[in-house]
Protein backbone atom coordinates (compact mmCIF):
# COMPACT_ATOMS: atom_id res chain seq x y z
CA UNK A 1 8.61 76.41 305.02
CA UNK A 2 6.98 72.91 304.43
CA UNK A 3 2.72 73.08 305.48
CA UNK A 4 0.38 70.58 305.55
CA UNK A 5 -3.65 70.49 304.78
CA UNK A 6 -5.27 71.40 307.79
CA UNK A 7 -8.98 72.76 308.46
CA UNK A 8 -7.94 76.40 308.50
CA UNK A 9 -6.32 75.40 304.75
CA UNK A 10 -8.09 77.17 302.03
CA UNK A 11 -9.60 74.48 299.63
CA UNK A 12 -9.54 74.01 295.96
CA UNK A 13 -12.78 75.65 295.41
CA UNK A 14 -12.47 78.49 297.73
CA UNK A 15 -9.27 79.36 295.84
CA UNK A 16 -11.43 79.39 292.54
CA UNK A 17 -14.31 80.90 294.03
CA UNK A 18 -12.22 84.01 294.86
CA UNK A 19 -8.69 83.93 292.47
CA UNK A 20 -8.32 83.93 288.96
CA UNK A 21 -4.65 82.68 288.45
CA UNK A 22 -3.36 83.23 284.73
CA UNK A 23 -0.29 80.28 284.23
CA UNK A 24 1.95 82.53 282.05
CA UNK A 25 2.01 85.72 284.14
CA UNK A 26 1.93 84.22 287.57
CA UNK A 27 -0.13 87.22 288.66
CA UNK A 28 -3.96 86.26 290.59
CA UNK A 29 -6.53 87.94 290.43
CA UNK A 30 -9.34 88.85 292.73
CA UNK A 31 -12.83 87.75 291.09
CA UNK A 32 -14.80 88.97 294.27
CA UNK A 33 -15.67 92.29 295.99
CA UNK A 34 -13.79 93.05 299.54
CA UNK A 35 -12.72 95.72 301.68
CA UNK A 36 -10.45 97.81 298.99
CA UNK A 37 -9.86 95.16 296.88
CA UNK A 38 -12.65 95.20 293.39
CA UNK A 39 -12.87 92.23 291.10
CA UNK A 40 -10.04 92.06 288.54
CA UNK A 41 -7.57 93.92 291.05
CA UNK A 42 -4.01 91.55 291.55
CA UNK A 43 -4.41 89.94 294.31
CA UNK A 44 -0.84 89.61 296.58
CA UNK A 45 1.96 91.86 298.20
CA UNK A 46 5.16 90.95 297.65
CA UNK A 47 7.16 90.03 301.19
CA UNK A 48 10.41 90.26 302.95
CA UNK A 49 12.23 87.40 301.37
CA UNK A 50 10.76 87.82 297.67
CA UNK A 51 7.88 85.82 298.14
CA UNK A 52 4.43 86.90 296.81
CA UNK A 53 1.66 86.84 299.70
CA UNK A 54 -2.31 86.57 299.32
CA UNK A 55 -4.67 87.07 302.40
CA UNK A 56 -7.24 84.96 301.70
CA UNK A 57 -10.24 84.44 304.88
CA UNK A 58 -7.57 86.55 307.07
CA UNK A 59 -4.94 83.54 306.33
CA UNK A 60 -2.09 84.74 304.31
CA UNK A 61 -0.79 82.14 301.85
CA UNK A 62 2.33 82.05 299.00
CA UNK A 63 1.61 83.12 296.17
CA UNK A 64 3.53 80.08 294.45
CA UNK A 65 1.92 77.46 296.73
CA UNK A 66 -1.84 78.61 295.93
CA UNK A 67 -0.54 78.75 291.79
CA UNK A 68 0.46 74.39 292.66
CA UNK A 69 -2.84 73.61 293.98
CA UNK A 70 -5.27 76.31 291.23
CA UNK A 71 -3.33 74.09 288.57
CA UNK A 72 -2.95 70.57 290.05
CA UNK A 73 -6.38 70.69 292.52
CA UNK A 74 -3.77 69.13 295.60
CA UNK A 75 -1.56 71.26 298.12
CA UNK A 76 1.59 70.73 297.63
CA UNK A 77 3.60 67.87 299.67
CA UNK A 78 6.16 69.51 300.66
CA UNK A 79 8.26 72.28 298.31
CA UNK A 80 7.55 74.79 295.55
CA UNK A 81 10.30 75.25 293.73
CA UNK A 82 10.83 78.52 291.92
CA UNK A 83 13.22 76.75 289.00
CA UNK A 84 14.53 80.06 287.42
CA UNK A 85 14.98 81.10 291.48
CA UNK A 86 12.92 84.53 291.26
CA UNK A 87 10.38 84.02 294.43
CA UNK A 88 8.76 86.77 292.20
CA UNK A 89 8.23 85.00 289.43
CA UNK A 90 4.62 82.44 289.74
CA UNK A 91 4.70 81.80 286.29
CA UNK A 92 2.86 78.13 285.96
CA UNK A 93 6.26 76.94 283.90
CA UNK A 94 8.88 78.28 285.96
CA UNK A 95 6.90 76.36 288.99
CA UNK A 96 7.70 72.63 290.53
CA UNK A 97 7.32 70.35 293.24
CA UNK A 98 10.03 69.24 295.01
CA UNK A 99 11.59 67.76 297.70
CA UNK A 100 13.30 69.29 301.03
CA UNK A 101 16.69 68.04 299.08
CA UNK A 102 15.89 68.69 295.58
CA UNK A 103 14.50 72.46 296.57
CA UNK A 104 17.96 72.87 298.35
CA UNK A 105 20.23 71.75 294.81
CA UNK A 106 18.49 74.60 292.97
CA UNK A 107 20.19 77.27 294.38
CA UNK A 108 22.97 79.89 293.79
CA UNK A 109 26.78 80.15 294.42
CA UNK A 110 26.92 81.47 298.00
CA UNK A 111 27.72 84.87 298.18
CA UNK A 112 31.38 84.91 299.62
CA UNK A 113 32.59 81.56 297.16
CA UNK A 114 36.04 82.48 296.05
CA UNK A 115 36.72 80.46 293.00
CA UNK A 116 33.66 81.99 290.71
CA UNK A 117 32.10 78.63 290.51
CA UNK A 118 29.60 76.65 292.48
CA UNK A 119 31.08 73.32 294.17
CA UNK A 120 34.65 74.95 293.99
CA UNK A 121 36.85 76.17 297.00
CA UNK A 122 40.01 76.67 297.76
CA UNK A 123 42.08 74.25 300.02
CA UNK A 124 44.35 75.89 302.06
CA UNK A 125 46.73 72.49 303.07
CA UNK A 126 46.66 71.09 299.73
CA UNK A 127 47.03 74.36 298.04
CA UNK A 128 44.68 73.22 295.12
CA UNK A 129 41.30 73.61 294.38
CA UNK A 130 38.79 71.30 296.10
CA UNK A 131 35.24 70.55 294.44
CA UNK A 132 32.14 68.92 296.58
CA UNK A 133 28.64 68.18 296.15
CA UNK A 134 25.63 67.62 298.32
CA UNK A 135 23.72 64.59 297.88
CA UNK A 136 21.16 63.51 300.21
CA UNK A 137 22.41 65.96 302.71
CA UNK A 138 26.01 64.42 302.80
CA UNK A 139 28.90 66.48 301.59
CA UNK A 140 30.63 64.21 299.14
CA UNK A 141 34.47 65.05 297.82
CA UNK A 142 34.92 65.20 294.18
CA UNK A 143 38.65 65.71 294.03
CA UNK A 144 41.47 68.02 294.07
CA UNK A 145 42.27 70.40 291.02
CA UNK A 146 45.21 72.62 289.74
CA UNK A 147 42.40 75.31 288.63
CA UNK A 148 39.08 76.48 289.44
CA UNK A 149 37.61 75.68 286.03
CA UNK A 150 38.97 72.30 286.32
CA UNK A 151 36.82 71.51 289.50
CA UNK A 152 34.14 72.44 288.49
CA UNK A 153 33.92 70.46 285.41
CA UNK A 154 34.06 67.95 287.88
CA UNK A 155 31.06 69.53 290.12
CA UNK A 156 28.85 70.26 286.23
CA UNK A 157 29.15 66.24 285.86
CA UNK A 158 28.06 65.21 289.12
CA UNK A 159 25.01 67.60 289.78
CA UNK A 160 23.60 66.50 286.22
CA UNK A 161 24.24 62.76 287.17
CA UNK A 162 22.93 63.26 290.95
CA UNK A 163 20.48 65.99 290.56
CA UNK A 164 19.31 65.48 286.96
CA UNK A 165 16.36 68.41 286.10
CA UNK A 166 17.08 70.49 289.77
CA UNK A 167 20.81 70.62 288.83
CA UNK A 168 21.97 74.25 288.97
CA UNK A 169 25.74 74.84 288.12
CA UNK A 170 25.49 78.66 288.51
């Protein structure tokens, strides 16, 4: 979900003036008095998805998006990115910005891959393994390979040479 600043934004100091974030928990916490909410309670609910939500002026906001701009004093351009991948996990150091495309190379092996590694499939014609990687969007062919390991030794040297720090093999 990519937001911009807008009037009905919550500011810099209106994030201070009601949140205390701590940078190596992740949690907030409220430092004013509301309905069922004292100072010192955690501020948030975690939602469908993982993400951590706080209702701030009847506005909900994540969690990990309000932690960028307590720290920095800007919204964020475009991306948080959760770098260990736990939406759970607000933690100041496991937190980045990042782009649509370097949000999207920090992610897992899909959930029905075959091979065991990321980047590796199998190719049914050649009857070999097949590794690719996404860069800028664009599916780009790595090569054919008699074994799964094989291909993705391949896909390990390209992410770190493409994707450098958002490179996730796993």
């Amino acid at each position: 979900m990519m937001t911009t600043t807008t009037a009905t934004t919550v500011s810099y100091e209106r994030l201070r003036e009601v949140l205390e974030y701590e940078p190596s928990t992740g949690i907030f916490k409220w430092k004013v008095d509301r309905i069922r909410v004292r100072p010192g309670d955690i501020a948030g609910k975690r939602k469908k998805g993982g993400y951590v939500e706080i209702c701030i002026d009847g506005k909900g906001y994540q969690a990990h998006r309000l932690a960028y701009l307590y720290m920095t004093g800007e919204h964020p351009v475009f991306f948080v990115d959760h770098i260990n991948l736990d939406r759970y996990d607000n933690r100041w150091i496991n937190l980045r910005a990042a782009t649509n495309s370097q949000n999207q190379m920090n992610t897992p092996k899909k959930s029905n891959n075959t091979s065991g590694f990321k980047g590796v499939s199998w190719h049914r014609s050649e009857k070999r393994w097949r590794a690719d990687i996404r860069i800028d969007g664009q599916k780009v062919f790595l090569g054919y390979f008699d074994s799964p390991e094989d291909g993705h030794l391949a896909y390990v040297s390209a992410i770190n040479e493409y994707h450098g720090q958002y490179a996730r093999s796993a």
